[in-house]
C-alpha atoms as a PDB file:
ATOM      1  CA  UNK A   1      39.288 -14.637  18.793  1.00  0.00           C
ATOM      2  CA  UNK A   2      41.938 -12.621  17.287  1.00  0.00           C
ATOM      3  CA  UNK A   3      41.122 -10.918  13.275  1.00  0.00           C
ATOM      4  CA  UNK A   4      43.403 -12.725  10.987  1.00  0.00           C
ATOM      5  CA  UNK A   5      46.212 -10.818   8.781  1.00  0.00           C
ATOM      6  CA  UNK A   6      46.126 -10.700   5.849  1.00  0.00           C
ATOM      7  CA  UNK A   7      48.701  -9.178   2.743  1.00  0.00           C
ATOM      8  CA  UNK A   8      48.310  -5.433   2.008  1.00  0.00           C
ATOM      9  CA  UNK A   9      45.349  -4.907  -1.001  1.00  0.00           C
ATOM     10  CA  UNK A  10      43.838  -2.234  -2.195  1.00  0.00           C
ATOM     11  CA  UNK A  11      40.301  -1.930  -1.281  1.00  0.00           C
ATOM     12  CA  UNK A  12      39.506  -0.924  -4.818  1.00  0.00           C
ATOM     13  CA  UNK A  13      40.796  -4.054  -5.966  1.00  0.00           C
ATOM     14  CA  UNK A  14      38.966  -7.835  -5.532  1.00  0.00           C
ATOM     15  CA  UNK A  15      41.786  -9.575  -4.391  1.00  0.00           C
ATOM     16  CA  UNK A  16      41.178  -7.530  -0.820  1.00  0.00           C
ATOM     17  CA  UNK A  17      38.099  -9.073  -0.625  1.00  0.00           C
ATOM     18  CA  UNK A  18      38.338 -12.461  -1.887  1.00  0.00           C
ATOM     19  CA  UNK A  19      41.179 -12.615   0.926  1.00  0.00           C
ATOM     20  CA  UNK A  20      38.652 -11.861   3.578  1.00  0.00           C
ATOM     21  CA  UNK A  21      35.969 -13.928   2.338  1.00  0.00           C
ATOM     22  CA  UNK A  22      38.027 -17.119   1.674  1.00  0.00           C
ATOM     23  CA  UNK A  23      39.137 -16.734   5.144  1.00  0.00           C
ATOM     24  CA  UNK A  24      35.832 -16.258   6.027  1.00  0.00           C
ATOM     25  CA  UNK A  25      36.504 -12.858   7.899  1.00  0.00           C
ATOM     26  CA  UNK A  26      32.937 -10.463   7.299  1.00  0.00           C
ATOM     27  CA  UNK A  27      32.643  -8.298  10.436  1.00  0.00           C
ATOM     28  CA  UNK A  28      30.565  -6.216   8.264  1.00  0.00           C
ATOM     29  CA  UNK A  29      28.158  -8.495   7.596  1.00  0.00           C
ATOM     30  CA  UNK A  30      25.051  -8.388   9.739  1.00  0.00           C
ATOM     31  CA  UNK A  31      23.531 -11.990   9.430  1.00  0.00           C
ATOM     32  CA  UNK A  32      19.866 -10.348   8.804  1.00  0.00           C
ATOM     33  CA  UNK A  33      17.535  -8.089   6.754  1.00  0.00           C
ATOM     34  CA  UNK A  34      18.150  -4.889   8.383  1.00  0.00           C
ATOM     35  CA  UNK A  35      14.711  -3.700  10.094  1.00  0.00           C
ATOM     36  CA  UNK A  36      14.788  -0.117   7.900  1.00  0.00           C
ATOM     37  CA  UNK A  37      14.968  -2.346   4.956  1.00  0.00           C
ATOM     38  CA  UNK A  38      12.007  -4.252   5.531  1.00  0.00           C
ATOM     39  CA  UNK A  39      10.412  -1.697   6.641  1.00  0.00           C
ATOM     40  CA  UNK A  40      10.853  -0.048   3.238  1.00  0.00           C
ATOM     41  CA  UNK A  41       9.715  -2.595   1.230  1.00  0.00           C
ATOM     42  CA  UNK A  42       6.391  -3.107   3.228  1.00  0.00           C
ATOM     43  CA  UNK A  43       5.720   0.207   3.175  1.00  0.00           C
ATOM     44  CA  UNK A  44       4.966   0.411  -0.566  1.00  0.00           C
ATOM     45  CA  UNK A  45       4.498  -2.065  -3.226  1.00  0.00           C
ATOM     46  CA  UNK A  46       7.499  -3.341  -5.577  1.00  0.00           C
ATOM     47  CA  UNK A  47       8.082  -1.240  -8.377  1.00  0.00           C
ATOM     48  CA  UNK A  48      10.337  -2.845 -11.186  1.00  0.00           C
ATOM     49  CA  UNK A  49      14.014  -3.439 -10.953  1.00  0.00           C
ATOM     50  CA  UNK A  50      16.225  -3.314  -8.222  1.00  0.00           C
ATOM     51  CA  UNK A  51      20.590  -3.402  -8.183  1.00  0.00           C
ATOM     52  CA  UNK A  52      22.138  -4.750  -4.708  1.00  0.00           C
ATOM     53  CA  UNK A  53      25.702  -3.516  -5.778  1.00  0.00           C
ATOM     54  CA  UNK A  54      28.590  -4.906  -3.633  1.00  0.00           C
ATOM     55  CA  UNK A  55      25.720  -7.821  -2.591  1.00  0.00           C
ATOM     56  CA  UNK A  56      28.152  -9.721  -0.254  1.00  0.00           C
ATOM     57  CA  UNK A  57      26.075 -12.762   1.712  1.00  0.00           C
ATOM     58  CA  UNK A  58      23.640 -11.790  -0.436  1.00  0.00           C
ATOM     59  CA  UNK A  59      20.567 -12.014   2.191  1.00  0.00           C
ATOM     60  CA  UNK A  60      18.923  -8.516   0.613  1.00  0.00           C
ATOM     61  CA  UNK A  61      19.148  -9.763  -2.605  1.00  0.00           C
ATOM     62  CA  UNK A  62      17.134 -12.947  -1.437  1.00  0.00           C
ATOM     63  CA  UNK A  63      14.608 -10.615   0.644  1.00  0.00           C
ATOM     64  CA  UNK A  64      13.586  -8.030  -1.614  1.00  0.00           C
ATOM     65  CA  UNK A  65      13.061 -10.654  -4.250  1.00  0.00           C
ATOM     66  CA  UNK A  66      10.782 -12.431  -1.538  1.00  0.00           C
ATOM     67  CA  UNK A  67       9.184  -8.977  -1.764  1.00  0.00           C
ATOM     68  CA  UNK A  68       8.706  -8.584  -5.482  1.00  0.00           C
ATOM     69  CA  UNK A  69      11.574  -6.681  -6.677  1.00  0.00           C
ATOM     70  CA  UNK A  70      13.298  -7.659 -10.292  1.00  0.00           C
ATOM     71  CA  UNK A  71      16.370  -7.792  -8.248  1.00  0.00           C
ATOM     72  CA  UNK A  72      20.124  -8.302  -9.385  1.00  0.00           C
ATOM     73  CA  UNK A  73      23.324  -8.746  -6.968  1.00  0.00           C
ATOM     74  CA  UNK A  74      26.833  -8.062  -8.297  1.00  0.00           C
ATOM     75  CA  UNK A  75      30.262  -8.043  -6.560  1.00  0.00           C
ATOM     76  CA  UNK A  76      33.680  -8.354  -7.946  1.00  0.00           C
ATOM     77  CA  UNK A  77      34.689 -10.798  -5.164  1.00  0.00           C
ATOM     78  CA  UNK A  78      34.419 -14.608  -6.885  1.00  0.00           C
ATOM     79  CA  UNK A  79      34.551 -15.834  -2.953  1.00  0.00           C
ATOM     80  CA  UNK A  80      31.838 -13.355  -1.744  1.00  0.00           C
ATOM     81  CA  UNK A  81      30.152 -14.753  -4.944  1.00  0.00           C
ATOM     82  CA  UNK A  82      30.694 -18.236  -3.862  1.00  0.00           C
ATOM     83  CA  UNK A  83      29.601 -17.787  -0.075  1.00  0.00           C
ATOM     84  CA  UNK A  84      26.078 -15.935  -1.071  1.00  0.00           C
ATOM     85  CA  UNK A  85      24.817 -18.451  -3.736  1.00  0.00           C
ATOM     86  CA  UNK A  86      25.177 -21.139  -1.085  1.00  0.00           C
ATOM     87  CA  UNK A  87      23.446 -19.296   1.043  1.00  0.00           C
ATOM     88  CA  UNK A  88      20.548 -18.009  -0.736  1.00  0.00           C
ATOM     89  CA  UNK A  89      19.557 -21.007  -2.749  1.00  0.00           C
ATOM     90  CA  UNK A  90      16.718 -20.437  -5.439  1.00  0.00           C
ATOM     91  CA  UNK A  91      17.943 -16.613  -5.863  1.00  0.00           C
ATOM     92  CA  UNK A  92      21.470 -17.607  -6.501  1.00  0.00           C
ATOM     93  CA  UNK A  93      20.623 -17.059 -10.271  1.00  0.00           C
ATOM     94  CA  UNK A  94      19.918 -13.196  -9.360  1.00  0.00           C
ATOM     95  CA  UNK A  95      23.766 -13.324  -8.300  1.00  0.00           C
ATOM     96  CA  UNK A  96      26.842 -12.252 -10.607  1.00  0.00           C
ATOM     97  CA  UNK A  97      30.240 -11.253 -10.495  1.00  0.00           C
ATOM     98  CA  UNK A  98      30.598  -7.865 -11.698  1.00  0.00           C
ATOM     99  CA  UNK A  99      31.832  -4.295 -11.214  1.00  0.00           C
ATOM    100  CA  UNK A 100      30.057  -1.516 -10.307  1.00  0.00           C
ATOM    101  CA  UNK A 101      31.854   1.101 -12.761  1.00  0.00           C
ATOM    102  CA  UNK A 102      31.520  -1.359 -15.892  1.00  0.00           C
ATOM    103  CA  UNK A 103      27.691  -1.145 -18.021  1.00  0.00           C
ATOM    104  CA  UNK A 104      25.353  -3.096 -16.361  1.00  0.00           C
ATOM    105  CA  UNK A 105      22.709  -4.397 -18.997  1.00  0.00           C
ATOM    106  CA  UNK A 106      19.085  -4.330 -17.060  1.00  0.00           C
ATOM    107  CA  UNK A 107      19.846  -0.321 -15.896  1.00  0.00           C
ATOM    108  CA  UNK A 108      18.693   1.765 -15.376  1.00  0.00           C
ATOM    109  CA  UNK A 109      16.647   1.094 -12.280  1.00  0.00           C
ATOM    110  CA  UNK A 110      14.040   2.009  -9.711  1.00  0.00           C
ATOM    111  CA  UNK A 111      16.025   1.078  -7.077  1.00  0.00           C
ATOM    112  CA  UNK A 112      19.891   0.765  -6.176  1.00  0.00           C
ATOM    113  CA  UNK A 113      20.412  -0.547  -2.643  1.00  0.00           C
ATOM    114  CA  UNK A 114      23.064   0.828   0.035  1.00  0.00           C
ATOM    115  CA  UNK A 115      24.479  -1.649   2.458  1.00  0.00           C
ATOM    116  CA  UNK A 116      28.220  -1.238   3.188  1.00  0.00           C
ATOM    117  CA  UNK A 117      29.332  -0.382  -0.316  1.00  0.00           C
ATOM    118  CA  UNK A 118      30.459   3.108   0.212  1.00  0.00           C
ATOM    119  CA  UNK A 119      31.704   3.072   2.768  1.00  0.00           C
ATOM    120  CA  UNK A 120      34.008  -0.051   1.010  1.00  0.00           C
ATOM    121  CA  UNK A 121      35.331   2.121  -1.682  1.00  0.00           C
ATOM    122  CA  UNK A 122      38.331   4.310  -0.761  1.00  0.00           C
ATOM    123  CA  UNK A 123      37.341   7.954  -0.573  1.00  0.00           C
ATOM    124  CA  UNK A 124      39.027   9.109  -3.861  1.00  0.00           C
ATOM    125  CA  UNK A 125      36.451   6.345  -5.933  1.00  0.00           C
ATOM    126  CA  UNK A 126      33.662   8.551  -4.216  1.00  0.00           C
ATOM    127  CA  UNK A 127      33.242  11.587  -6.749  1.00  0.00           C
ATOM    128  CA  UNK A 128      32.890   8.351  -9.296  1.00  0.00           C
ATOM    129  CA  UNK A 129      30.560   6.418  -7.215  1.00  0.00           C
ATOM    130  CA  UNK A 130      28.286   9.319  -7.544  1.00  0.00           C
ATOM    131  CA  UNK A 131      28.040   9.984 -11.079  1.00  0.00           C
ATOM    132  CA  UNK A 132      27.654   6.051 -11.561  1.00  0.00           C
ATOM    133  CA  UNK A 133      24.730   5.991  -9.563  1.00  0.00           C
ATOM    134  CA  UNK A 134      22.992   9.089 -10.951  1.00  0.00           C
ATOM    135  CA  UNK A 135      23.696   6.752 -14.309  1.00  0.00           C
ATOM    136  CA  UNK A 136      22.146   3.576 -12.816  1.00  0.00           C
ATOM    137  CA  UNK A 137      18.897   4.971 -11.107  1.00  0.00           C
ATOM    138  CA  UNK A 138      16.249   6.165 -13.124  1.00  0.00           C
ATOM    139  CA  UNK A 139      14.546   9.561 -12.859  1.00  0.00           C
ATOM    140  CA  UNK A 140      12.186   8.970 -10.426  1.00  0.00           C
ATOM    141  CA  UNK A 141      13.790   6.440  -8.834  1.00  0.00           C
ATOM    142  CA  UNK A 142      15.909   6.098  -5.527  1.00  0.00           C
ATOM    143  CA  UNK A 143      18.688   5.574  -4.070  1.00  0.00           C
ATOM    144  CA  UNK A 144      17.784   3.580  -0.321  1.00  0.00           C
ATOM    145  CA  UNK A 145      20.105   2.678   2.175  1.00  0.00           C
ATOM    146  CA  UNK A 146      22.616   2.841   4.674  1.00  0.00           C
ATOM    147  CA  UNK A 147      25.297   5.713   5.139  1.00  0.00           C
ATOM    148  CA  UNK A 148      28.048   5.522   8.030  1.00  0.00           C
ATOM    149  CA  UNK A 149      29.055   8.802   8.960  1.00  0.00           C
ATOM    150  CA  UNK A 150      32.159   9.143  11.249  1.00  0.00           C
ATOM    151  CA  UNK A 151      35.705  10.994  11.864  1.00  0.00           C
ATOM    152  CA  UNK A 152      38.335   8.972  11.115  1.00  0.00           C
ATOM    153  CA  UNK A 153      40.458   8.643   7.875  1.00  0.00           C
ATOM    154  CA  UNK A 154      41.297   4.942   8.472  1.00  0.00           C
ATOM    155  CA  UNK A 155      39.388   1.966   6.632  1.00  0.00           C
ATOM    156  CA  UNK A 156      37.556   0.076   5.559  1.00  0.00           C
ATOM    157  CA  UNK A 157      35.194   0.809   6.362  1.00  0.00           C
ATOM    158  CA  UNK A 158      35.551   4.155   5.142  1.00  0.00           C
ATOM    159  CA  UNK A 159      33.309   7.153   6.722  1.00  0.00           C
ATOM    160  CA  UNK A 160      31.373  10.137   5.637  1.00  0.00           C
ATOM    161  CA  UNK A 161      32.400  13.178   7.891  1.00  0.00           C
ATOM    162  CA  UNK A 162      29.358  15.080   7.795  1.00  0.00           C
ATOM    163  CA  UNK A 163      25.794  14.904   5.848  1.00  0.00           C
ATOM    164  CA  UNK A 164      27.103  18.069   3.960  1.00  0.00           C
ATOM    165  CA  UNK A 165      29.724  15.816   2.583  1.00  0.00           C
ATOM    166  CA  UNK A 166      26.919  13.083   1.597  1.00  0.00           C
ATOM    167  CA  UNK A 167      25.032  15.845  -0.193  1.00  0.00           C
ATOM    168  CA  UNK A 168      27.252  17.421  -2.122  1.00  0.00           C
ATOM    169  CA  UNK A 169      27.906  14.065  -3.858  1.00  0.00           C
ATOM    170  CA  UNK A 170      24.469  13.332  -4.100  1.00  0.00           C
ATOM    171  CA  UNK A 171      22.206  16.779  -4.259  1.00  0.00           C
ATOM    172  CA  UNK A 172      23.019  17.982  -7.994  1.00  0.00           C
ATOM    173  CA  UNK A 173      20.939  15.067  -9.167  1.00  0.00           C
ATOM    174  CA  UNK A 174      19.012  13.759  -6.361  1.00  0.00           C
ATOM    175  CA  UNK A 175      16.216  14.536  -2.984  1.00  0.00           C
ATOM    176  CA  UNK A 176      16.550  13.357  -0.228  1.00  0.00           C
ATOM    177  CA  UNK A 177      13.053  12.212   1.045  1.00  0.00           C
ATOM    178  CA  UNK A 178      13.941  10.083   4.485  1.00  0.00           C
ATOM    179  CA  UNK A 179      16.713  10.408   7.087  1.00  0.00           C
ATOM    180  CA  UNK A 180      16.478   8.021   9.866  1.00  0.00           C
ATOM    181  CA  UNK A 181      18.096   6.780  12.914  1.00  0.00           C
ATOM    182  CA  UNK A 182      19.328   2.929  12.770  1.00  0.00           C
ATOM    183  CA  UNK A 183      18.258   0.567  15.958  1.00  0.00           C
ATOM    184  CA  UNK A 184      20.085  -2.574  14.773  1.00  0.00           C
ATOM    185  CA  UNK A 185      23.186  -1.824  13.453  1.00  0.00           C
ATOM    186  CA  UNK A 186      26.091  -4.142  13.917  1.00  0.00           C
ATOM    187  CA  UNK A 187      28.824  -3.306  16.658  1.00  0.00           C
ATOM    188  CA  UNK A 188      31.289  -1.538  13.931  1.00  0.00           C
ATOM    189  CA  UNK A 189      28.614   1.136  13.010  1.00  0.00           C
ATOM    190  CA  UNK A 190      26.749   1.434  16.134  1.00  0.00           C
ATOM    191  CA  UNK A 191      25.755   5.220  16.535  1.00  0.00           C
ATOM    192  CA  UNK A 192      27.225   5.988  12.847  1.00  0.00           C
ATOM    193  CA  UNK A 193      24.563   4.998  10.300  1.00  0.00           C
ATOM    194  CA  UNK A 194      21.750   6.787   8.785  1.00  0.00           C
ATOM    195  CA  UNK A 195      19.217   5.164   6.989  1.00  0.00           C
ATOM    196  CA  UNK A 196      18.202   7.720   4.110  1.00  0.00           C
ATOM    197  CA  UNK A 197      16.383   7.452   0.565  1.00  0.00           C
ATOM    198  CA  UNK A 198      17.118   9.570  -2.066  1.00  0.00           C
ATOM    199  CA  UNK A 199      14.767  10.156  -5.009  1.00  0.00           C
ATOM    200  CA  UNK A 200      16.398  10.615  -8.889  1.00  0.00           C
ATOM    201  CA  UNK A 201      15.360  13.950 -10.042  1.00  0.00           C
ATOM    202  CA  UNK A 202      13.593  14.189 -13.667  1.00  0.00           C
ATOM    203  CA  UNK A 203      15.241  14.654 -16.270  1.00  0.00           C
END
C-alpha cells in the first residue's frame, strides 16, 4: 500500500500532524509498550510525576499510569488527541492538547518521557528543546527514552548524527546513567535507536 500525499507543513507546526493522523498515516507508531520502557518502570518503584510530551496513540501514557506514575500526555495535534483518548479509555483524562514550549502547570517533574518527539522537531527547534527540558525535569530527575541516531538531513523523522551531538545538548545540565541497545524497534529505526536515561543534575 502506497503512503498517501499530503500538502507541504511544517513539522513545527500541528497542521502537519493533524494531516497524518486524520488520514490515519503513523508509521512511527509502534502499536506496543516498548520492552526498554517496561523494563524501566519495573525496575524501580514510581516516583511522582511523569510528562509523555508529543504522547501520540497515547499507549505509554496508559502504561506507566498502570505502573504508578502521576502521568500527563500532551500533543498539539487535536487528531492525535482524538485517536489516543479512544484508545486508552479510563486514562483519556491524563490526555491534553498542548505545546511543549508553552508553561505546563504540574512541572516540574521526575520524569519526561522520549518516544519519537525529537526526532519530530526540525533540527533548528533542538537547542530549544533542550533548555525546555532542563526547565521541565527536576533536579534529580530524568530524562528516559528513545534517541534515533542516523546520517541523513531529510525528515521526519529527524536524526542525531552522533552521541557527541546528543550530549552537547544535554551534558551542561544533565548525566547520562544508561545507554542501551533497542531489540524491538519498528522498521523505520531499526539499528538507529538508543535507549538512554539521563539524570537532572542538582541545582
Amino acid at each position: 500500500m502506497e503512503s498517501p500525499t499530503f500538502p507541504r507543513r511544517d513539522p513545527a507546526d500541528a497542521d502537519f500532524w493533524d494531516l497524518r493522523y486524520g488520514a490515519r498515516f503513523a508509521p512511527w507508531d509502534a502499536g506496543k509498550v516498548p520492552a526498554r520502557l517496561r523494563e524501566f518502570a519495573g525496575a524501580r518503584p514510581a516516583a511522582g510525576n511523569a510528562l509523555v510530551p508529543g504522547c501520540g496513540s497515547a499507549r505509554d501514557v496508559a502504561f506507566l499510569a498502570d505502573s504508578g506514575w502521576d502521568v500527563v500526555g500532551i500533543d498539539f495535534s487535536a487528531e492525535a488527541l482524538a485517536l489516543a483518548r479512544r484508545a486508552i479509555g479510563p486514562h483519556a483524562g491524563r490526555l491534553r492538547q498542548a505545546d511543549f514550549f508553552a508553561p505546563i502547570p504540574e512541572a516540574p517533574f521526575a520524569l519526561v518521557y522520549e518516544r519519537a518527539f525529537l526526532c519530530a522537531l526540525p533540527r533548528r527547534l533542538w537547542p530549544a528543546w533542550a533548555a525546555r527540558v532542563a526547565e521541565l525535569v527536576a533536579p534529580g530527575g530524568v530524562l528516559a527514552g528513545f534517541f534515533y541516531f542516523d546520517a541523513g538531513d531529510r525528515g521526519p523523522p529527524f536524526a542525531l548524527y552522533s552521541r557527541d551531538e546528543l550530549d552537547a545538548l544535554l551534558a551542561a545540565r544533565f548525566e547520562r546513567t544508561e545507554d542501551a541497545a533497542v531489540d524491538d524497534s519498528i522498521p523505520v529505526f531499526v539499528g538507529k535507536e538508543r535507549w538512554q536515561v539521563w539524570r537532572r543534575r542538582g541545582e
